[in-house]
N, C-alpha and C. Protein backbone atom coordinates (compact mmCIF):
# COMPACT_ATOMS: atom_id res chain seq x y z
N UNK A 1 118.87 73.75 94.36
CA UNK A 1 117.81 74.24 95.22
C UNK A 1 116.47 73.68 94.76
N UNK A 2 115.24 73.53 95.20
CA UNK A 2 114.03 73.49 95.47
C UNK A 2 114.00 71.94 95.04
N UNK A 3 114.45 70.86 94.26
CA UNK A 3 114.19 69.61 94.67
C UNK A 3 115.06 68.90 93.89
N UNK A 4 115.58 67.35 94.31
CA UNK A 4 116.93 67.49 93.90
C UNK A 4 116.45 66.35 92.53
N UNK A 5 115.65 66.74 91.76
CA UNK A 5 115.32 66.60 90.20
C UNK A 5 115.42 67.77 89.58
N UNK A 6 115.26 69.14 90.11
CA UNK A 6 115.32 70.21 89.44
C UNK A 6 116.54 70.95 90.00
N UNK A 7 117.26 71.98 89.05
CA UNK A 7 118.16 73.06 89.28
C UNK A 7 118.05 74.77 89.07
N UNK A 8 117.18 75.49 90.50
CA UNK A 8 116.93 76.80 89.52
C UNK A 8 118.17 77.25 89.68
N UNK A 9 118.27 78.77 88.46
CA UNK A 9 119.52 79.52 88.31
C UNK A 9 119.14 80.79 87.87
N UNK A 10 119.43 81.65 88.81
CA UNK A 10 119.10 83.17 88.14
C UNK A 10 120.24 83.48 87.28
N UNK A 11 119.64 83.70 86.41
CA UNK A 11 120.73 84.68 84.93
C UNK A 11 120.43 86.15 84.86
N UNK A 12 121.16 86.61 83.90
CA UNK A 12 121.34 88.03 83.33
C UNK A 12 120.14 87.91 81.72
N UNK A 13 119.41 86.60 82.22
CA UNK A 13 118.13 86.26 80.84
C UNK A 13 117.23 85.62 81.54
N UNK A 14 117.08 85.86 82.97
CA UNK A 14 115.83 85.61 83.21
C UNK A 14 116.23 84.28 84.65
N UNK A 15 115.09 83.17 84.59
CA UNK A 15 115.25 82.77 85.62
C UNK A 15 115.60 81.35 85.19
N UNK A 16 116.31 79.99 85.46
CA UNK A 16 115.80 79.08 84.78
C UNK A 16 116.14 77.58 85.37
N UNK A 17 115.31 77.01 84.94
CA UNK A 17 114.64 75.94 85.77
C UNK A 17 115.93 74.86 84.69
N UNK A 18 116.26 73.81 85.05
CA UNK A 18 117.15 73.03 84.44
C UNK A 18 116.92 71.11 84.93
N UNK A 19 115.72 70.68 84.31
CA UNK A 19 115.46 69.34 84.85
C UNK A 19 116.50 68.26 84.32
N UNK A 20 117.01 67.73 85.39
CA UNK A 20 117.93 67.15 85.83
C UNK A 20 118.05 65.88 84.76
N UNK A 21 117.08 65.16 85.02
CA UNK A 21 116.85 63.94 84.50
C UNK A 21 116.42 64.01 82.42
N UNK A 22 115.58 64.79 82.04
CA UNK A 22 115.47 65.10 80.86
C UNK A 22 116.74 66.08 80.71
N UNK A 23 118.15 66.68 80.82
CA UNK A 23 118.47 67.41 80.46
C UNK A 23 118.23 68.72 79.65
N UNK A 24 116.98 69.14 80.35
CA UNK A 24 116.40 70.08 79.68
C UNK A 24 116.32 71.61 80.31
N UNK A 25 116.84 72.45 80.04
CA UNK A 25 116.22 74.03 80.37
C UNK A 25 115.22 74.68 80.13
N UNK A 26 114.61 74.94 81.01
CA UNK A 26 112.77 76.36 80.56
C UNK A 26 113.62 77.92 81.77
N UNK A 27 113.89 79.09 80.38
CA UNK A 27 114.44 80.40 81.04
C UNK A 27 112.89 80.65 80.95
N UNK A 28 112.47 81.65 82.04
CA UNK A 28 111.25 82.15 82.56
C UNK A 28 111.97 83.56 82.52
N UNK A 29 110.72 84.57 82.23
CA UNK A 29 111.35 86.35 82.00
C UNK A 29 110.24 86.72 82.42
N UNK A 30 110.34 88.30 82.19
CA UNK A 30 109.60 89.17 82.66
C UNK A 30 107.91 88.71 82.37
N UNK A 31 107.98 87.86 81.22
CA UNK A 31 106.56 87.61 81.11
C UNK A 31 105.73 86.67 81.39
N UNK A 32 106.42 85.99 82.16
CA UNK A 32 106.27 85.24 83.86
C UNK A 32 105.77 86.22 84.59
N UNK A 33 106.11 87.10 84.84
CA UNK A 33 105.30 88.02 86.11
C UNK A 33 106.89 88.01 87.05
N UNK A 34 108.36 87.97 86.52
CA UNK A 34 109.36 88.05 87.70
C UNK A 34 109.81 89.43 87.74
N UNK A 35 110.64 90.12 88.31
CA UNK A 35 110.53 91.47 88.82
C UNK A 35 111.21 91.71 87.92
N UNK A 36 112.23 91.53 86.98
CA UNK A 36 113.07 91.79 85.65
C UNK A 36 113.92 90.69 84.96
N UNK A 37 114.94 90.68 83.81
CA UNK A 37 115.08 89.33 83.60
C UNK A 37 116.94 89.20 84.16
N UNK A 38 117.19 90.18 84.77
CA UNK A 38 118.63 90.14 85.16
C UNK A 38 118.78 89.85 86.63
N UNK A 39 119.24 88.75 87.34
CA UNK A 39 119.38 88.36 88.54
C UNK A 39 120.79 88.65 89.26
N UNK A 40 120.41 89.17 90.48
CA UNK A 40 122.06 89.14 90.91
C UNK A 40 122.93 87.38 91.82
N UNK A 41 124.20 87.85 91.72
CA UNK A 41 124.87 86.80 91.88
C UNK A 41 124.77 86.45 93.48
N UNK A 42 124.38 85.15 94.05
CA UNK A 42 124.50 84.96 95.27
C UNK A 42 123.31 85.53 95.83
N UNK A 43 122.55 85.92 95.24
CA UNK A 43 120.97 86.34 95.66
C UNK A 43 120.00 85.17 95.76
N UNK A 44 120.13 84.25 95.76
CA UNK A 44 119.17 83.09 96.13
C UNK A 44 118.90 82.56 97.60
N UNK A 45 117.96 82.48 97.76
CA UNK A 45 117.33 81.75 99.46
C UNK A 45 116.37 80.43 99.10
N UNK A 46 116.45 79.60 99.77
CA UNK A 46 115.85 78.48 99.90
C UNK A 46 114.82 78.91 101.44
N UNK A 47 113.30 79.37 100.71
CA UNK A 47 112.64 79.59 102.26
C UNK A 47 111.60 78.79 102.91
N UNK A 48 111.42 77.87 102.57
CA UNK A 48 111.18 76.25 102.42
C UNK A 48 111.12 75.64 101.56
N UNK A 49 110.74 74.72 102.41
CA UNK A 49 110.80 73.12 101.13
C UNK A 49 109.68 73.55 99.78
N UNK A 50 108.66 74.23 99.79
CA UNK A 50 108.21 74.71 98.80
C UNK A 50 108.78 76.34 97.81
N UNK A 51 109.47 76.98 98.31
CA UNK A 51 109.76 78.36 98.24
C UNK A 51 110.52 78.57 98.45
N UNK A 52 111.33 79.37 97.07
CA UNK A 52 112.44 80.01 96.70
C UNK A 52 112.64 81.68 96.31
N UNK A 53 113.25 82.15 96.96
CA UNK A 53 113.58 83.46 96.68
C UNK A 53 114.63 83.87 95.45
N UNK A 54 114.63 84.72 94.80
CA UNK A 54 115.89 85.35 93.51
C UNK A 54 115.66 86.89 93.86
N UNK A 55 116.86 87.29 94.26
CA UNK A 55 117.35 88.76 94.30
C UNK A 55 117.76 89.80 92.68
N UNK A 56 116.73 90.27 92.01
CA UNK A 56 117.35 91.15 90.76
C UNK A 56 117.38 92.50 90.99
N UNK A 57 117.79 92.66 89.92
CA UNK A 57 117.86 94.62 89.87
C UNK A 57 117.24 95.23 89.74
N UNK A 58 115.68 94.73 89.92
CA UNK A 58 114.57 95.17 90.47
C UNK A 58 113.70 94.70 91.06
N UNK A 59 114.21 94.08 92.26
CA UNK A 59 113.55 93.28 93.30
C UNK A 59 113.64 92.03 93.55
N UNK A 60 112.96 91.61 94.15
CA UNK A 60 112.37 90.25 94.76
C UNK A 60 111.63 89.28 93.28
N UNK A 61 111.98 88.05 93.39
CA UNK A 61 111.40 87.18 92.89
C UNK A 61 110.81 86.38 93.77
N UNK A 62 109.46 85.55 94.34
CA UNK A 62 109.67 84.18 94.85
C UNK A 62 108.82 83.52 93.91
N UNK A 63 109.34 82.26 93.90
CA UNK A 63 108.73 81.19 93.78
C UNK A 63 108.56 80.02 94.27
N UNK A 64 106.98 79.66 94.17
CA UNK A 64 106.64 78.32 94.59
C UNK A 64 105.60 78.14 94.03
N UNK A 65 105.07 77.17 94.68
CA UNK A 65 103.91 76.04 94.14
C UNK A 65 102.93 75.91 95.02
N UNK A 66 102.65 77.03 96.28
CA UNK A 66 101.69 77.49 97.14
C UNK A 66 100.85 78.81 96.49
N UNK A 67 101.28 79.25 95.54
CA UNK A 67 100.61 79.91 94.71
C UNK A 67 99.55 80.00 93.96
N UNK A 68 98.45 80.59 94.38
CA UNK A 68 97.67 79.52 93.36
C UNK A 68 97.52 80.22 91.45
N UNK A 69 98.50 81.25 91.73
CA UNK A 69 98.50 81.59 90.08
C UNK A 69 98.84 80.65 89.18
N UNK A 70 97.91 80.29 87.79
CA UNK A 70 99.09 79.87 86.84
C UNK A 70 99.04 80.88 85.99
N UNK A 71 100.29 80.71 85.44
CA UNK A 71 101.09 81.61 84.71
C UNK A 71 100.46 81.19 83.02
N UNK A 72 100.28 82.03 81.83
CA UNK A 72 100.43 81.37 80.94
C UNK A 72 101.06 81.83 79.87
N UNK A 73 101.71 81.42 78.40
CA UNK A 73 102.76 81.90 77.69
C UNK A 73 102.25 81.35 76.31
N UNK A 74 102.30 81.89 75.80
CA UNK A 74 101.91 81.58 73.99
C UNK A 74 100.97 80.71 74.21
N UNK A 75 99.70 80.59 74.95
CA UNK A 75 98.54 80.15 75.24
C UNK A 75 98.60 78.56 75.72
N UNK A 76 99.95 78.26 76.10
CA UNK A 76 100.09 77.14 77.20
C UNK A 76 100.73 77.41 78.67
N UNK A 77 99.60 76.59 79.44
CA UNK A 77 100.11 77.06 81.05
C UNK A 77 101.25 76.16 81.01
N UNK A 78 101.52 76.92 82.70
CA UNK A 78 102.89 75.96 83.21
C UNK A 78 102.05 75.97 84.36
N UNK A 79 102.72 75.19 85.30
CA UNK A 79 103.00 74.75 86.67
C UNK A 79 103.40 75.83 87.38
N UNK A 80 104.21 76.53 86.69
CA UNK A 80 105.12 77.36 87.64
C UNK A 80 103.95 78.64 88.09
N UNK A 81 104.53 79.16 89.61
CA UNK A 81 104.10 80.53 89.98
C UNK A 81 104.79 81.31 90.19
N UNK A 82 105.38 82.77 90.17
CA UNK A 82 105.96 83.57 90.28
C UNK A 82 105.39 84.92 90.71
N UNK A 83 106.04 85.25 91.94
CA UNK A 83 105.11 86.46 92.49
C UNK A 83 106.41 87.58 92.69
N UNK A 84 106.24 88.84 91.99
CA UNK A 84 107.21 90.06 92.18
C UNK A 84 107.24 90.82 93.28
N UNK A 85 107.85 90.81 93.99
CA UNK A 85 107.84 91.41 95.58
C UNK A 85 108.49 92.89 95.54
């Protein structure tokens, strides 16, 4: 889903992004701003070409890149936005 260099995947640890080409994983959690870090299975939507939905056990995740939050984590930003619905 969301571009075919990247692979997201909701887990039971959060959310996580898996770039294709570097073989690399970044898990994103609650301190991202996502609604909890346990996702359910088959809960994903593709709701455009920018924006992705994740279904957890406490709500709504989306993400995209129309967001204008950045997020930040041990005092380096990301790219990523994440809004808890």
């Amino acid at each position: 889903m969301y571009n075919p260099n990247e692979l997201w995947i909701g887990t039971n640890g959060g959310l996580s992004r898996f770039r294709i080409a570097e073989e690399q994983f970044t898990t994103f959690d609650r301190q991202y701003g996502l609604q909890g870090n346990e996702f359910n299975n088959e809960m994903a939507r593709k709701l455009s070409p920018d924006e992705l939905l994740f279904g957890g056990i406490n709500g709504a995740t989306r993400r995209g890149n129309r967001s204008p939050e950045n997020l930040y984590r041990a005092g380096a930003a990301t790219n990523e936005s994440f809004i808890h619905l």
